[in-house]
C-alpha atoms as a PDB file:
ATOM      1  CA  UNK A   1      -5.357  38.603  -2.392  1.00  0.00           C
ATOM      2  CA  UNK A   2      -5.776  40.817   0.549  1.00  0.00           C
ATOM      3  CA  UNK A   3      -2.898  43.706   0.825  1.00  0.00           C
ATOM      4  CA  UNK A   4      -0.220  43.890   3.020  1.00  0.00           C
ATOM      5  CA  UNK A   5       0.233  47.043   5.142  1.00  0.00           C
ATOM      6  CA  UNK A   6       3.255  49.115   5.068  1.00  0.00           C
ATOM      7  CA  UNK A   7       4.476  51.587   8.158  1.00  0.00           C
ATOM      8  CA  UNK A   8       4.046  55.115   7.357  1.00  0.00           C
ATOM      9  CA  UNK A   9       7.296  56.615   6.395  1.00  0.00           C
ATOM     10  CA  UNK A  10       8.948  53.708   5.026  1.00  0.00           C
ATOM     11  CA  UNK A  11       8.892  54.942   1.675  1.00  0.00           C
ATOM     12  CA  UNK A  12       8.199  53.816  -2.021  1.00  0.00           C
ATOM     13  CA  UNK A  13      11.218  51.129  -1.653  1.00  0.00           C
ATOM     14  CA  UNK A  14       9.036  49.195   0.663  1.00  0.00           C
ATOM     15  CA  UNK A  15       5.826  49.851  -1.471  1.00  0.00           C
ATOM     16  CA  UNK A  16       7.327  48.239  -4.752  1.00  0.00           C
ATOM     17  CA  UNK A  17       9.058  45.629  -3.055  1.00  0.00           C
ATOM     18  CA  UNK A  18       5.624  44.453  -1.844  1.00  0.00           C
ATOM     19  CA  UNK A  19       3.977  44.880  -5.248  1.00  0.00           C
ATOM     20  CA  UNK A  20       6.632  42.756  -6.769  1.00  0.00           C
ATOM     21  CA  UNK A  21       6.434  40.181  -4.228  1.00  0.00           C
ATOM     22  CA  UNK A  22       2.587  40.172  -4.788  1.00  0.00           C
ATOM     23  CA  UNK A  23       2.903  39.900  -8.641  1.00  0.00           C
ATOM     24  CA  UNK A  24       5.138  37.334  -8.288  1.00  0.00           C
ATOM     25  CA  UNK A  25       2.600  35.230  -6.198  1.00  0.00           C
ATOM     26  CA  UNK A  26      -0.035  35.724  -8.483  1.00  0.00           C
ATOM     27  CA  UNK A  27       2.580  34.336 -11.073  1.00  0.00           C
ATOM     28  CA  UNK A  28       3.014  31.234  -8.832  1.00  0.00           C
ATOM     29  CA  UNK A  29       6.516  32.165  -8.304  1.00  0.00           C
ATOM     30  CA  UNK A  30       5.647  31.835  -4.501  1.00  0.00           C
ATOM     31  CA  UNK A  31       9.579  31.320  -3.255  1.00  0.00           C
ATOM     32  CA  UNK A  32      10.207  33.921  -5.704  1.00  0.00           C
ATOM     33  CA  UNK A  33       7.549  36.137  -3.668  1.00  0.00           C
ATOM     34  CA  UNK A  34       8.732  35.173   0.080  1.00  0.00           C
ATOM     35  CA  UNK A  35      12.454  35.915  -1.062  1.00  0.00           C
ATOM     36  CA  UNK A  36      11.465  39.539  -1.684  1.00  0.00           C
ATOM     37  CA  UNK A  37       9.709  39.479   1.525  1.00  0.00           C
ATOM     38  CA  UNK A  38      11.957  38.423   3.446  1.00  0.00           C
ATOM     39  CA  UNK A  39      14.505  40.824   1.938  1.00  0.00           C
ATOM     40  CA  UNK A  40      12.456  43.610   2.824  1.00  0.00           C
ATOM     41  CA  UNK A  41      12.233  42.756   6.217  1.00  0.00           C
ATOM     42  CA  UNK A  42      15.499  41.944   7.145  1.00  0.00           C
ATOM     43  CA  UNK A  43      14.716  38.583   7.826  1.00  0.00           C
ATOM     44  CA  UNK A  44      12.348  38.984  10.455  1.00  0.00           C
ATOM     45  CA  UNK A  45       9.776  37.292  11.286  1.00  0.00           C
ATOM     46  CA  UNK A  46       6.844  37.803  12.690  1.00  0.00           C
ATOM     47  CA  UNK A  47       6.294  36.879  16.630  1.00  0.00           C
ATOM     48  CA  UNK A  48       3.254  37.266  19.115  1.00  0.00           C
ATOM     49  CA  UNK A  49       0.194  38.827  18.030  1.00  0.00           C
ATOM     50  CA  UNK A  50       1.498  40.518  15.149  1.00  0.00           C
ATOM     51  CA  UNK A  51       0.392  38.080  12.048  1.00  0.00           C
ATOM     52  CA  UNK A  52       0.358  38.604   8.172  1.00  0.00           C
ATOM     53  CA  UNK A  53      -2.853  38.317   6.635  1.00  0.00           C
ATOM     54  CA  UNK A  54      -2.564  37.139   2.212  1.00  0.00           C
ATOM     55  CA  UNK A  55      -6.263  35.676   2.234  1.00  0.00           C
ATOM     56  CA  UNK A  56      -8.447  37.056   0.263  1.00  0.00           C
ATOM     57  CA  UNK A  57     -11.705  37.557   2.259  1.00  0.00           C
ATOM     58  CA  UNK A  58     -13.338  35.037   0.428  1.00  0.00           C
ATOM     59  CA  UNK A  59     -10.743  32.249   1.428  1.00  0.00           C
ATOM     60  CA  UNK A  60     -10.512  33.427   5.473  1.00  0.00           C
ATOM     61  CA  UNK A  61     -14.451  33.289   5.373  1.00  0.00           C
ATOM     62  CA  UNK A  62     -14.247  29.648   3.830  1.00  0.00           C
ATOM     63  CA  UNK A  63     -11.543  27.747   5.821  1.00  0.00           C
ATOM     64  CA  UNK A  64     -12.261  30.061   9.346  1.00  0.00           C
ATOM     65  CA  UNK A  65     -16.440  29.327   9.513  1.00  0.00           C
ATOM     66  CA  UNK A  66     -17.631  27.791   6.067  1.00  0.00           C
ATOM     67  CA  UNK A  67     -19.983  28.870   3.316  1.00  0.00           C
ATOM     68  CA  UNK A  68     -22.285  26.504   3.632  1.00  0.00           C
ATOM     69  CA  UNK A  69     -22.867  23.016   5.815  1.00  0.00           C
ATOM     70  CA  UNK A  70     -20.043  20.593   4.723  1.00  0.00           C
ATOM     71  CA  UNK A  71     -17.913  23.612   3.079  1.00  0.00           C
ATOM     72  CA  UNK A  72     -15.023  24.944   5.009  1.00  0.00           C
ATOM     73  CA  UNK A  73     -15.591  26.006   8.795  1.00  0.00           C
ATOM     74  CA  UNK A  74     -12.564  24.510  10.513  1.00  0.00           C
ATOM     75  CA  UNK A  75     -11.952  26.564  13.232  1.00  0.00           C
ATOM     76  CA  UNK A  76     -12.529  25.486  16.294  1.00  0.00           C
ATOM     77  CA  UNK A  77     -15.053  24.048  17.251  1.00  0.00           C
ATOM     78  CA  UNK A  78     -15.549  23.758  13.172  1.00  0.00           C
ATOM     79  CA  UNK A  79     -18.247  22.450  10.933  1.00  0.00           C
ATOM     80  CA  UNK A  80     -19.899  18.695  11.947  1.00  0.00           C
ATOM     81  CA  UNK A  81     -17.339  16.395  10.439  1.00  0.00           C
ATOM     82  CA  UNK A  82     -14.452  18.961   9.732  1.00  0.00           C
ATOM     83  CA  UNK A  83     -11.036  18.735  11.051  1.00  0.00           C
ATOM     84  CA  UNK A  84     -10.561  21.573  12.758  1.00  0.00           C
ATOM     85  CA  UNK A  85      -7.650  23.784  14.034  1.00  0.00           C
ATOM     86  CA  UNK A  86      -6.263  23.557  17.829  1.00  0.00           C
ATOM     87  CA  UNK A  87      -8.775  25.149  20.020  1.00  0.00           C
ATOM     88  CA  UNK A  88      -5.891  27.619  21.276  1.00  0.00           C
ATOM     89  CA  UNK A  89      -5.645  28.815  17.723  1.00  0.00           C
ATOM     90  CA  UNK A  90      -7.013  32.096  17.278  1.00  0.00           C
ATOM     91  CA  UNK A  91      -8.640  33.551  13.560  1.00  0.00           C
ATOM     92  CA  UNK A  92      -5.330  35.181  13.374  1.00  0.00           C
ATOM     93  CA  UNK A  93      -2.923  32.530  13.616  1.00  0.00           C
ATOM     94  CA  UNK A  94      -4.582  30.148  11.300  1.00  0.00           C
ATOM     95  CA  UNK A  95      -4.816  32.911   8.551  1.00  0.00           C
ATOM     96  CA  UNK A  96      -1.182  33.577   9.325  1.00  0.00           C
ATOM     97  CA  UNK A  97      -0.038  30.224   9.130  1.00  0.00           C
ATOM     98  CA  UNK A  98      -1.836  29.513   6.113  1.00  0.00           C
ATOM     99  CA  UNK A  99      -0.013  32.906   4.920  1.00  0.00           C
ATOM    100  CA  UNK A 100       3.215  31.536   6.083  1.00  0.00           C
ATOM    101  CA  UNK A 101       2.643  28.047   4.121  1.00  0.00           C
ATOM    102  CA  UNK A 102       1.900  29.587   1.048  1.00  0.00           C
ATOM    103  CA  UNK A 103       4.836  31.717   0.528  1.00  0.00           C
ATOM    104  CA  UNK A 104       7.741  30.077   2.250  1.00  0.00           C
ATOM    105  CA  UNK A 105      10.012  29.087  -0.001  1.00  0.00           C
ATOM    106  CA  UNK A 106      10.417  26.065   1.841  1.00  0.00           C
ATOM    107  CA  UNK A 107       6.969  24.606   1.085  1.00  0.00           C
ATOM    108  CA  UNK A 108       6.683  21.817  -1.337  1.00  0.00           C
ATOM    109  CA  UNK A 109       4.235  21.494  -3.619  1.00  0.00           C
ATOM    110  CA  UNK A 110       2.343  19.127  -5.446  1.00  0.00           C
ATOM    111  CA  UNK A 111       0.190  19.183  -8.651  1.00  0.00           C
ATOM    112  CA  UNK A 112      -3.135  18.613  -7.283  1.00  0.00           C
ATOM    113  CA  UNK A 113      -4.787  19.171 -11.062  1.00  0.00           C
ATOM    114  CA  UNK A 114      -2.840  19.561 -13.581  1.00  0.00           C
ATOM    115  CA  UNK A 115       0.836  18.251 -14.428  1.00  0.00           C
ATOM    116  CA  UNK A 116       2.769  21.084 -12.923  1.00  0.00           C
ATOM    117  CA  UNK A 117       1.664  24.316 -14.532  1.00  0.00           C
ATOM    118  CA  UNK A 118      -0.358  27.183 -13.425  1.00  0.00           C
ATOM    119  CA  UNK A 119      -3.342  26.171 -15.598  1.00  0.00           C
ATOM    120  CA  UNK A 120      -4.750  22.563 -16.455  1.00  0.00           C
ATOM    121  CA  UNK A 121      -4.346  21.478 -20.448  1.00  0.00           C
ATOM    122  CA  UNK A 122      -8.091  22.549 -20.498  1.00  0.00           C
ATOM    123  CA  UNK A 123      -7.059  25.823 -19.591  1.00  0.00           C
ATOM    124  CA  UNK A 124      -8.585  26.087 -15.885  1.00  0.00           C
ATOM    125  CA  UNK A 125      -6.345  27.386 -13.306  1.00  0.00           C
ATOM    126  CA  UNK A 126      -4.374  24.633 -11.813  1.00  0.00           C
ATOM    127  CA  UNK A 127      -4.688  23.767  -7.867  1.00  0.00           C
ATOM    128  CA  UNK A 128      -1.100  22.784  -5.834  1.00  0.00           C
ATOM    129  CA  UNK A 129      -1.493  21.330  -2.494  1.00  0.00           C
ATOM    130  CA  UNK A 130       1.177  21.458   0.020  1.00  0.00           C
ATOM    131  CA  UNK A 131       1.405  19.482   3.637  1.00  0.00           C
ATOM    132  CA  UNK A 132       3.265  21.512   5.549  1.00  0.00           C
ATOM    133  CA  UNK A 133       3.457  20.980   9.823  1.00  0.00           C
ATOM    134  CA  UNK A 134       2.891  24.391  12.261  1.00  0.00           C
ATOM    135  CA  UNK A 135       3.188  24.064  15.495  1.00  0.00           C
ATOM    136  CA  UNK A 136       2.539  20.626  16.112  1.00  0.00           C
ATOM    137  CA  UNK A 137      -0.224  20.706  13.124  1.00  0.00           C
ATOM    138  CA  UNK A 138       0.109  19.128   9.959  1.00  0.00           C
ATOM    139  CA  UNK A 139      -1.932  21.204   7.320  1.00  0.00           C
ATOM    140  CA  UNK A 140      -3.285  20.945   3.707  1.00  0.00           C
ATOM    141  CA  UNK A 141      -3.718  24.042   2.060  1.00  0.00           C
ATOM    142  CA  UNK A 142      -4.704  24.625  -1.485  1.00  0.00           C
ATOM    143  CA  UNK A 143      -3.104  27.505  -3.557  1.00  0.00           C
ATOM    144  CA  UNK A 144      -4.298  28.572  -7.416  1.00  0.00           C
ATOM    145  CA  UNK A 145      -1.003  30.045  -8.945  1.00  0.00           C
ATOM    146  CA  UNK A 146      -2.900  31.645 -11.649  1.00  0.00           C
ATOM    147  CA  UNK A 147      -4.643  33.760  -9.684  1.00  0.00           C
ATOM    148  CA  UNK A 148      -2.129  33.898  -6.685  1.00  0.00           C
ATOM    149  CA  UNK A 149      -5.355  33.021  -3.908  1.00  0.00           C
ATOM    150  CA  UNK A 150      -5.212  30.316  -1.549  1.00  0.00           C
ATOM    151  CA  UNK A 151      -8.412  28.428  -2.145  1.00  0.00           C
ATOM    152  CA  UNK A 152      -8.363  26.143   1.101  1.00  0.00           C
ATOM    153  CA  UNK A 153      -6.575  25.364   3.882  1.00  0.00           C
ATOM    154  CA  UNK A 154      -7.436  22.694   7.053  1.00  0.00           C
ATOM    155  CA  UNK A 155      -5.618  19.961   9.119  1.00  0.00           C
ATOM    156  CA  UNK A 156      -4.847  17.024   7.514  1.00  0.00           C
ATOM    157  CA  UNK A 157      -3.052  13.965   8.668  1.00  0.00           C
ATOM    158  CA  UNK A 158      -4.336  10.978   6.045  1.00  0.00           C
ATOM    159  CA  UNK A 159      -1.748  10.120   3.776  1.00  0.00           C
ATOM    160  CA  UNK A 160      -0.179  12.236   0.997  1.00  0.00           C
ATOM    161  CA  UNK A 161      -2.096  11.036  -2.273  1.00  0.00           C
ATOM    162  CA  UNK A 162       0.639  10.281  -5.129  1.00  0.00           C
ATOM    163  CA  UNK A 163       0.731  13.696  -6.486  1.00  0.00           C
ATOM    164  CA  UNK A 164       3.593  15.030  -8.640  1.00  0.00           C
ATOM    165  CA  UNK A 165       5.861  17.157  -6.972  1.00  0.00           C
ATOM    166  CA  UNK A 166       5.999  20.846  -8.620  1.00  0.00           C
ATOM    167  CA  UNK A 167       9.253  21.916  -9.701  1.00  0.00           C
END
């Protein structure tokens, strides 16, 4: 998961606040996570150009341009066959959006493997999928609480499979 920057001079407050929120993701406690955040900043949120960035670089490459034909690559104008974001949606946004999905306490999520956990009964990290709408754009995106990292994320507007809702 990438880091979040702090201002200079805020002090250590700030910088274990964020490491706590961060642990916490990568515990799956994701409203847990945004609850810090969100105390930490007052409540504010973040407007204009200045977006939050959790991705790993891994996970921006895949859902921004792809690894491969037919793997990710869903911003605009995307992969052949891909759904892709708005074309007025800029890197930034989606990865902030996706951000913003993944650790509002808000979301709801669904077991996508597994029954609810953050690892399968074989023992492999679990996947939760959430369907959340952004400006206008419903989106699917893919979280591993195991190892706190968003796997995917891309719009989506077929119908919600009959998942179990997480807890």
């Amino acid at each position: 998961m990438a880091s979040v920057g702090v201002v200079p001079g805020v002090g250590d407050a700030a910088v274990l606040g964020i490491k706590k929120a961060k642990d916490l993701f990568k515990e799956g406690k994701v409203a847990e996570s945004a609850k810090v955040l969100e105390d930490l900043s007052g409540g504010a949120k973040a407007t204009g150009k200045d977006y939050v960035d959790i991705l790993s670089p891994e996970a921006k490459k895949h859902i921004l341009y792809g690894d491969k034909p037919g793997s990710g690559g869903h911003m605009w104008p995307g992969q052949p066959g891909k759904t892709v974001f708005p074309q007025s949606w800029s890197a930034d946004k989606i990865v902030h959006e996706v951000g913003d999905i993944a650790t509002s306490p808000n979301t709801k999520w669904y077991a996508q493997t597994g029954t609810g956990g953050i690892y399968t009964s074989k023992g492999d990290p679990a996947k939760w999928v959430a369907y959340e709408v952004r400006d206008g754009v419903r989106m699917r995106v893919v979280y591993q609480p195991a190892t706190g990292k968003v796997v995917t994320a891309f719009p989506d507007n077929a119908p919600i499979p009959p998942y179990k809702p997480i807890k």
